[in-house]
Protein backbone atom coordinates (compact mmCIF):
# COMPACT_ATOMS: atom_id res chain seq x y z
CA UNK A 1 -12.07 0.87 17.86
CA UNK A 2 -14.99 2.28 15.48
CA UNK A 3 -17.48 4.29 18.13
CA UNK A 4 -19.94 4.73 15.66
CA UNK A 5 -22.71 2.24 15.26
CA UNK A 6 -22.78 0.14 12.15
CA UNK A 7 -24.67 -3.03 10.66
CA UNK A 8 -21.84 -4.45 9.90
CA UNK A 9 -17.86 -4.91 11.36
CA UNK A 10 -15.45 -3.17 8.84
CA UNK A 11 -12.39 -5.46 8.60
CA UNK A 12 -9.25 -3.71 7.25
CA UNK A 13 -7.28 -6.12 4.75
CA UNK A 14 -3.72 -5.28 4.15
CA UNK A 15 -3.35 -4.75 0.40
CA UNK A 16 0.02 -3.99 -0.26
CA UNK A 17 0.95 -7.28 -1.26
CA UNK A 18 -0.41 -10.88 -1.53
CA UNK A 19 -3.28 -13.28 -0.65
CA UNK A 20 -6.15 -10.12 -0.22
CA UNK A 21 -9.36 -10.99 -2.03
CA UNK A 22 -9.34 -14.83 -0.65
CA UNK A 23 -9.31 -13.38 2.87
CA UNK A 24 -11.83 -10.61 1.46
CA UNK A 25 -13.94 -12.84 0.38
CA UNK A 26 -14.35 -14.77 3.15
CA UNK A 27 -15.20 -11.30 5.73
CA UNK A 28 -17.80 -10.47 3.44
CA UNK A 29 -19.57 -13.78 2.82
CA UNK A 30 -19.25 -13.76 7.29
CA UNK A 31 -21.42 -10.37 6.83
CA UNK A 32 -18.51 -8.01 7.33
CA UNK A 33 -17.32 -4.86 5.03
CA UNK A 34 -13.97 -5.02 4.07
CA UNK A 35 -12.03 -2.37 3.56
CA UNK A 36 -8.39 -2.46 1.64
CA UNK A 37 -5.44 -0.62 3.44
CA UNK A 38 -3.24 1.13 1.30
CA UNK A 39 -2.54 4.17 3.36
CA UNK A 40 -2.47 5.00 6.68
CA UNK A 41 -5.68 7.27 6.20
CA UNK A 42 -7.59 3.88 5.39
CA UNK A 43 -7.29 2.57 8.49
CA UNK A 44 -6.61 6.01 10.83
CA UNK A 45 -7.67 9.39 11.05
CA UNK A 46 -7.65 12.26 13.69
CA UNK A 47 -10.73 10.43 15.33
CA UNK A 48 -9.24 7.45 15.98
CA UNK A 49 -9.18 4.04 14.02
CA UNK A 50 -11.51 3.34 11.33
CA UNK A 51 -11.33 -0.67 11.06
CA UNK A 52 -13.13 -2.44 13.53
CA UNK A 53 -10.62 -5.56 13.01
CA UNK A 54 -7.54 -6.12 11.27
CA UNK A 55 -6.42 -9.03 8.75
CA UNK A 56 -2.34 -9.23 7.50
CA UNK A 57 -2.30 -11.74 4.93
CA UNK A 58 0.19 -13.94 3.21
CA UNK A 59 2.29 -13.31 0.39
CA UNK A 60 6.62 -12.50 0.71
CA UNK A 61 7.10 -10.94 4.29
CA UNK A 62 10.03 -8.87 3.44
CA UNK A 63 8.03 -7.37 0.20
CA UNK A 64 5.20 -6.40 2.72
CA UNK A 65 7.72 -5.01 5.47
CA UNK A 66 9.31 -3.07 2.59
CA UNK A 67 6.13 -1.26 1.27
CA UNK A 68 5.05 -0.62 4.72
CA UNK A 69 7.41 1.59 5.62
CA UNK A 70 7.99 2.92 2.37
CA UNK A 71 3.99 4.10 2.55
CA UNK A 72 4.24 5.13 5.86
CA UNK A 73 1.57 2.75 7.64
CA UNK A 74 4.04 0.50 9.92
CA UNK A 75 3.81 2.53 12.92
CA UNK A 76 0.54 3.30 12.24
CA UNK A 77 -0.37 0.01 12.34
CA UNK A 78 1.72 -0.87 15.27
CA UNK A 79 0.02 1.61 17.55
CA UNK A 80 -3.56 0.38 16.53
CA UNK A 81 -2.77 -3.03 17.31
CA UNK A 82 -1.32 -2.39 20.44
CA UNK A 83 -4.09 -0.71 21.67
CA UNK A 84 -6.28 -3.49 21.26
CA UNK A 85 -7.34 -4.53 17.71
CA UNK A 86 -8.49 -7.44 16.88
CA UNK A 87 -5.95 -8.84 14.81
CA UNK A 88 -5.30 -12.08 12.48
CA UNK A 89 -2.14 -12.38 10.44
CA UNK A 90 -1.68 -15.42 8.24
CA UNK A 91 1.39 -17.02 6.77
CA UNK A 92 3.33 -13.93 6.23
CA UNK A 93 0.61 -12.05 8.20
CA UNK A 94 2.80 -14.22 11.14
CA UNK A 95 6.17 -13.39 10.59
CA UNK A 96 5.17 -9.11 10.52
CA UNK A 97 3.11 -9.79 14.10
CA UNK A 98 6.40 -11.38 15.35
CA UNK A 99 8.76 -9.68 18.04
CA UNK A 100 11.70 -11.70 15.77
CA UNK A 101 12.28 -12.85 12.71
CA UNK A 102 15.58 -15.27 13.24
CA UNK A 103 16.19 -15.28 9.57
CA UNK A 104 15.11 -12.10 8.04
CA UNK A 105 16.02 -10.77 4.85
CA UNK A 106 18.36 -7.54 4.93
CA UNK A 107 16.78 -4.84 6.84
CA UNK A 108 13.85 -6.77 7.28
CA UNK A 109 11.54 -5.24 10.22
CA UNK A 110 8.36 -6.87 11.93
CA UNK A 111 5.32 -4.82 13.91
CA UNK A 112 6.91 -6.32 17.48
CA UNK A 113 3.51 -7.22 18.59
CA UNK A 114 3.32 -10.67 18.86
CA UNK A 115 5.82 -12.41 21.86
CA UNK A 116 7.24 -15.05 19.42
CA UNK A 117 10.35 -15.66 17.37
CA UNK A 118 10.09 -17.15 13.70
CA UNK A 119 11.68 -18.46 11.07
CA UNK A 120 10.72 -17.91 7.35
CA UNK A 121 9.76 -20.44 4.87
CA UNK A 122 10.68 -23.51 7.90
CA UNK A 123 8.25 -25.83 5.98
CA UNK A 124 9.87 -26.12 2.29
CA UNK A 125 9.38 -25.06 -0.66
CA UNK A 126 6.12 -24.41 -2.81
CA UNK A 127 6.76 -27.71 -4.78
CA UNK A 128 5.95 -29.15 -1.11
CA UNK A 129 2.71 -27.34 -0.24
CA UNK A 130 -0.36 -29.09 0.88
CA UNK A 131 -3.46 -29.38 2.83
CA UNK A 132 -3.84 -30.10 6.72
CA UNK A 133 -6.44 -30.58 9.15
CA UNK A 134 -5.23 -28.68 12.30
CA UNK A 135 -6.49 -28.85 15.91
CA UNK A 136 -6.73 -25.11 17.35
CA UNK A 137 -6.41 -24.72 21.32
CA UNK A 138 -9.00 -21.61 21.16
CA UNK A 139 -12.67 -21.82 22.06
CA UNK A 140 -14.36 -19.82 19.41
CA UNK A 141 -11.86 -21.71 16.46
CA UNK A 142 -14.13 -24.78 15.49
CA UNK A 143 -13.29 -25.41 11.81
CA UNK A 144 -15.32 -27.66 9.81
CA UNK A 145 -13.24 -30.89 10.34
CA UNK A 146 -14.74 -32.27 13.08
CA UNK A 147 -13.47 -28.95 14.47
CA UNK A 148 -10.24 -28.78 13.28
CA UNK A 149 -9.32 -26.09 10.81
CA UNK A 150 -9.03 -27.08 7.32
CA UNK A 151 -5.53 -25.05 6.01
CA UNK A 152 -3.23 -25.15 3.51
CA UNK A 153 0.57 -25.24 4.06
CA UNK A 154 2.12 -22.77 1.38
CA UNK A 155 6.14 -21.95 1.88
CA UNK A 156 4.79 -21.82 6.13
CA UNK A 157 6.94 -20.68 8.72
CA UNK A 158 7.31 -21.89 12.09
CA UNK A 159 7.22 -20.25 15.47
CA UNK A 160 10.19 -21.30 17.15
CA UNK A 161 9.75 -19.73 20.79
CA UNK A 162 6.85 -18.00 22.31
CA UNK A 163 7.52 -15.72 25.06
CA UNK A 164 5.53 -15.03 28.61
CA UNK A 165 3.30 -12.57 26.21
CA UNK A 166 2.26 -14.79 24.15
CA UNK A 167 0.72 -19.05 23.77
CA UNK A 168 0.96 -21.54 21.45
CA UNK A 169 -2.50 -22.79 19.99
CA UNK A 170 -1.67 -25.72 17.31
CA UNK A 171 0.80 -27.82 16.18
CA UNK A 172 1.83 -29.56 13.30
CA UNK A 173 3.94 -32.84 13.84
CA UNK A 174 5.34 -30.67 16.95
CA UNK A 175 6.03 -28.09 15.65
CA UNK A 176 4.29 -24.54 16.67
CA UNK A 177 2.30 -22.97 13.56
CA UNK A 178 0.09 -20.75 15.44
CA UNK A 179 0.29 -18.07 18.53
CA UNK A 180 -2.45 -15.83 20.52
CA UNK A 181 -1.17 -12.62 22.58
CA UNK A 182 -1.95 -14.10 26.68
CA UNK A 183 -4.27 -12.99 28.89
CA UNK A 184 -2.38 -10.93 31.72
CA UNK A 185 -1.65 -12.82 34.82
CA UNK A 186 -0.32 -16.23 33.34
CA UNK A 187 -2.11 -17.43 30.26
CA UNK A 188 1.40 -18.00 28.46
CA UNK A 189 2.80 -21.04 27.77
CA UNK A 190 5.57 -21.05 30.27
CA UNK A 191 5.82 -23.47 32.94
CA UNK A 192 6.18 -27.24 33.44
CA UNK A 193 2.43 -27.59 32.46
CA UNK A 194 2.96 -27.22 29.23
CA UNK A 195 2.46 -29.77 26.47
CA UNK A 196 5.15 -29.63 23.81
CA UNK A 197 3.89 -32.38 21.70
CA UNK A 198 0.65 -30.57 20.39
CA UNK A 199 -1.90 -32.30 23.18
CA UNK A 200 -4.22 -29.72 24.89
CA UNK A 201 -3.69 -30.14 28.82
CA UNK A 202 -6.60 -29.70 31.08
CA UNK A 203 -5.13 -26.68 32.41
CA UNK A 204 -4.82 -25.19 29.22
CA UNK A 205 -7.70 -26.31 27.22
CA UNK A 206 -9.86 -24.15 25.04
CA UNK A 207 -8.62 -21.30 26.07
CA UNK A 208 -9.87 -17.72 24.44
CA UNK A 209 -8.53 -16.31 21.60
CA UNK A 210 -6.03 -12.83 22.38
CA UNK A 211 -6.37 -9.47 20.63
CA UNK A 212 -3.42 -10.36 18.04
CA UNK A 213 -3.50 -14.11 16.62
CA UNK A 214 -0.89 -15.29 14.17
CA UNK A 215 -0.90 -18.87 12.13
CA UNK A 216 1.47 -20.35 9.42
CA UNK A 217 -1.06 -21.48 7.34
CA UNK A 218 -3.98 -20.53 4.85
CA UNK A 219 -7.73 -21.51 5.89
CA UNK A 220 -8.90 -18.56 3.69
CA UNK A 221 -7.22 -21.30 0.67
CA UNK A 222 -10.18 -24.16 1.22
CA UNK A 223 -12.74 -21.79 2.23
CA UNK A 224 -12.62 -22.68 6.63
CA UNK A 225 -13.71 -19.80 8.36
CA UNK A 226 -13.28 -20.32 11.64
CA UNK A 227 -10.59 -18.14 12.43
CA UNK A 228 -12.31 -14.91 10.28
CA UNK A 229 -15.50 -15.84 12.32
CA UNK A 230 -13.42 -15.88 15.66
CA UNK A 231 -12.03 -12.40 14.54
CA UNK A 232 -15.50 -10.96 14.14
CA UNK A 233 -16.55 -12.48 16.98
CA UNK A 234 -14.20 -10.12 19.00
CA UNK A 235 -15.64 -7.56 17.63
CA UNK A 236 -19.22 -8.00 18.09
């Protein structure tokens, strides 16, 4: 994390490839200073990270996987987030947080730093794309739908199993669009007490946010912020 003191958090966007300056956009109009990663120098140096929060955003997963190792940054990366970042990947941000990818492209690679498996493109085409208010299981996501997060559906995938290290937080006509990392000591979403129809438990509800957060969809598309203001919120 950034040591030094600051007026405001400085949010790394991944700019390699695809949705950056809506997700920009909204950081800065939340009071943070964005920063585009293009390098691994952007976001790392000899003193340690220089982001105080990361944001992966959509656009073609393979592309980004391909440029990030081609420039160097995917380990990088990897060892920032695994030390604790504050992370948010969306869309494709998801698929390169997963720990699989069940139907990659050739050669494609993820991070490894989310406990889920995906699968690519599981909601249809673009011709198919549309607009969703979603119900988050997370106590600092209150969108501006009576609290559920206004998102848009755009060539989504889908999270098809989420592992001890990790916990589903909404659902889309039961099926999982959106994973946390779990708290140590049994905030994953194994065990009989979990709901697989997309209703929050009273064991499970409103739960916190992890360090690394992955969803399917785009709330930087109709201008919801609650998941950038969640991010920032882990940092201050």
């Amino acid at each position: 994390m950034v040591t030094e003191p600051r007026s405001a958090p400085v949010v790394g966007v991944l700019a390699l490839q695809g949705g950056v300056s809506e997700h920009g956009d909204v950081l800065e109009q939340l009071g943070a200073r964005v920063v585009l990663l293009r390098r691994e120098s952007d976001f790392a140096g000899t003193d340690g990270p220089r982001i105080d929060a990361l944001v992966l955003p959509g656009g073609e997963s393979s592309a980004q996987d391909r440029l990030l190792r081609l420039f160097d940054m995917a380990e990088g990366l990897r060892s920032i987030i695994t030390e604790g970042l504050p992370t948010l990947g969306t869309c494709a941000g998801l698929v390169l947080l997963a720990r699989e990818v069940r139907d990659a492209a050739p050669s494609q690679r993820s991070l490894d730093v989310l406990d889920v498996a995906v699968r690519r493109n599981a909601l249809g085409p673009q011709l198919v794309s549309h607009e969703v208010d979603i119900a988050v299981d997370a106590a600092e996501v209150i969108g501006r739908q009576d609290g559920r997060v206004r998102a848009a559906l755009i060539r989504a995938p889908e999270v098809l199993s989420v592992g001890l290290g990790a916990r589903a937080i909404c659902r889309v006509d039961g099926r999982v669009l959106g994973a946390t990392t779990a708290a140590p000591g049994g905030d994953s979403d194994a065990g009989p007490e979990h709901d697989t129809d997309g209703r929050i438990g009273a064991r499970e509800a409103r739960r916190r946010l992890g360090t690394v957060t992955g969803i399917a969809f785009h709330p930087e598309l109709t201008g919801d912020a609650a998941f950038h203001r969640a991010l920032l919120a882990q940092v201050r």
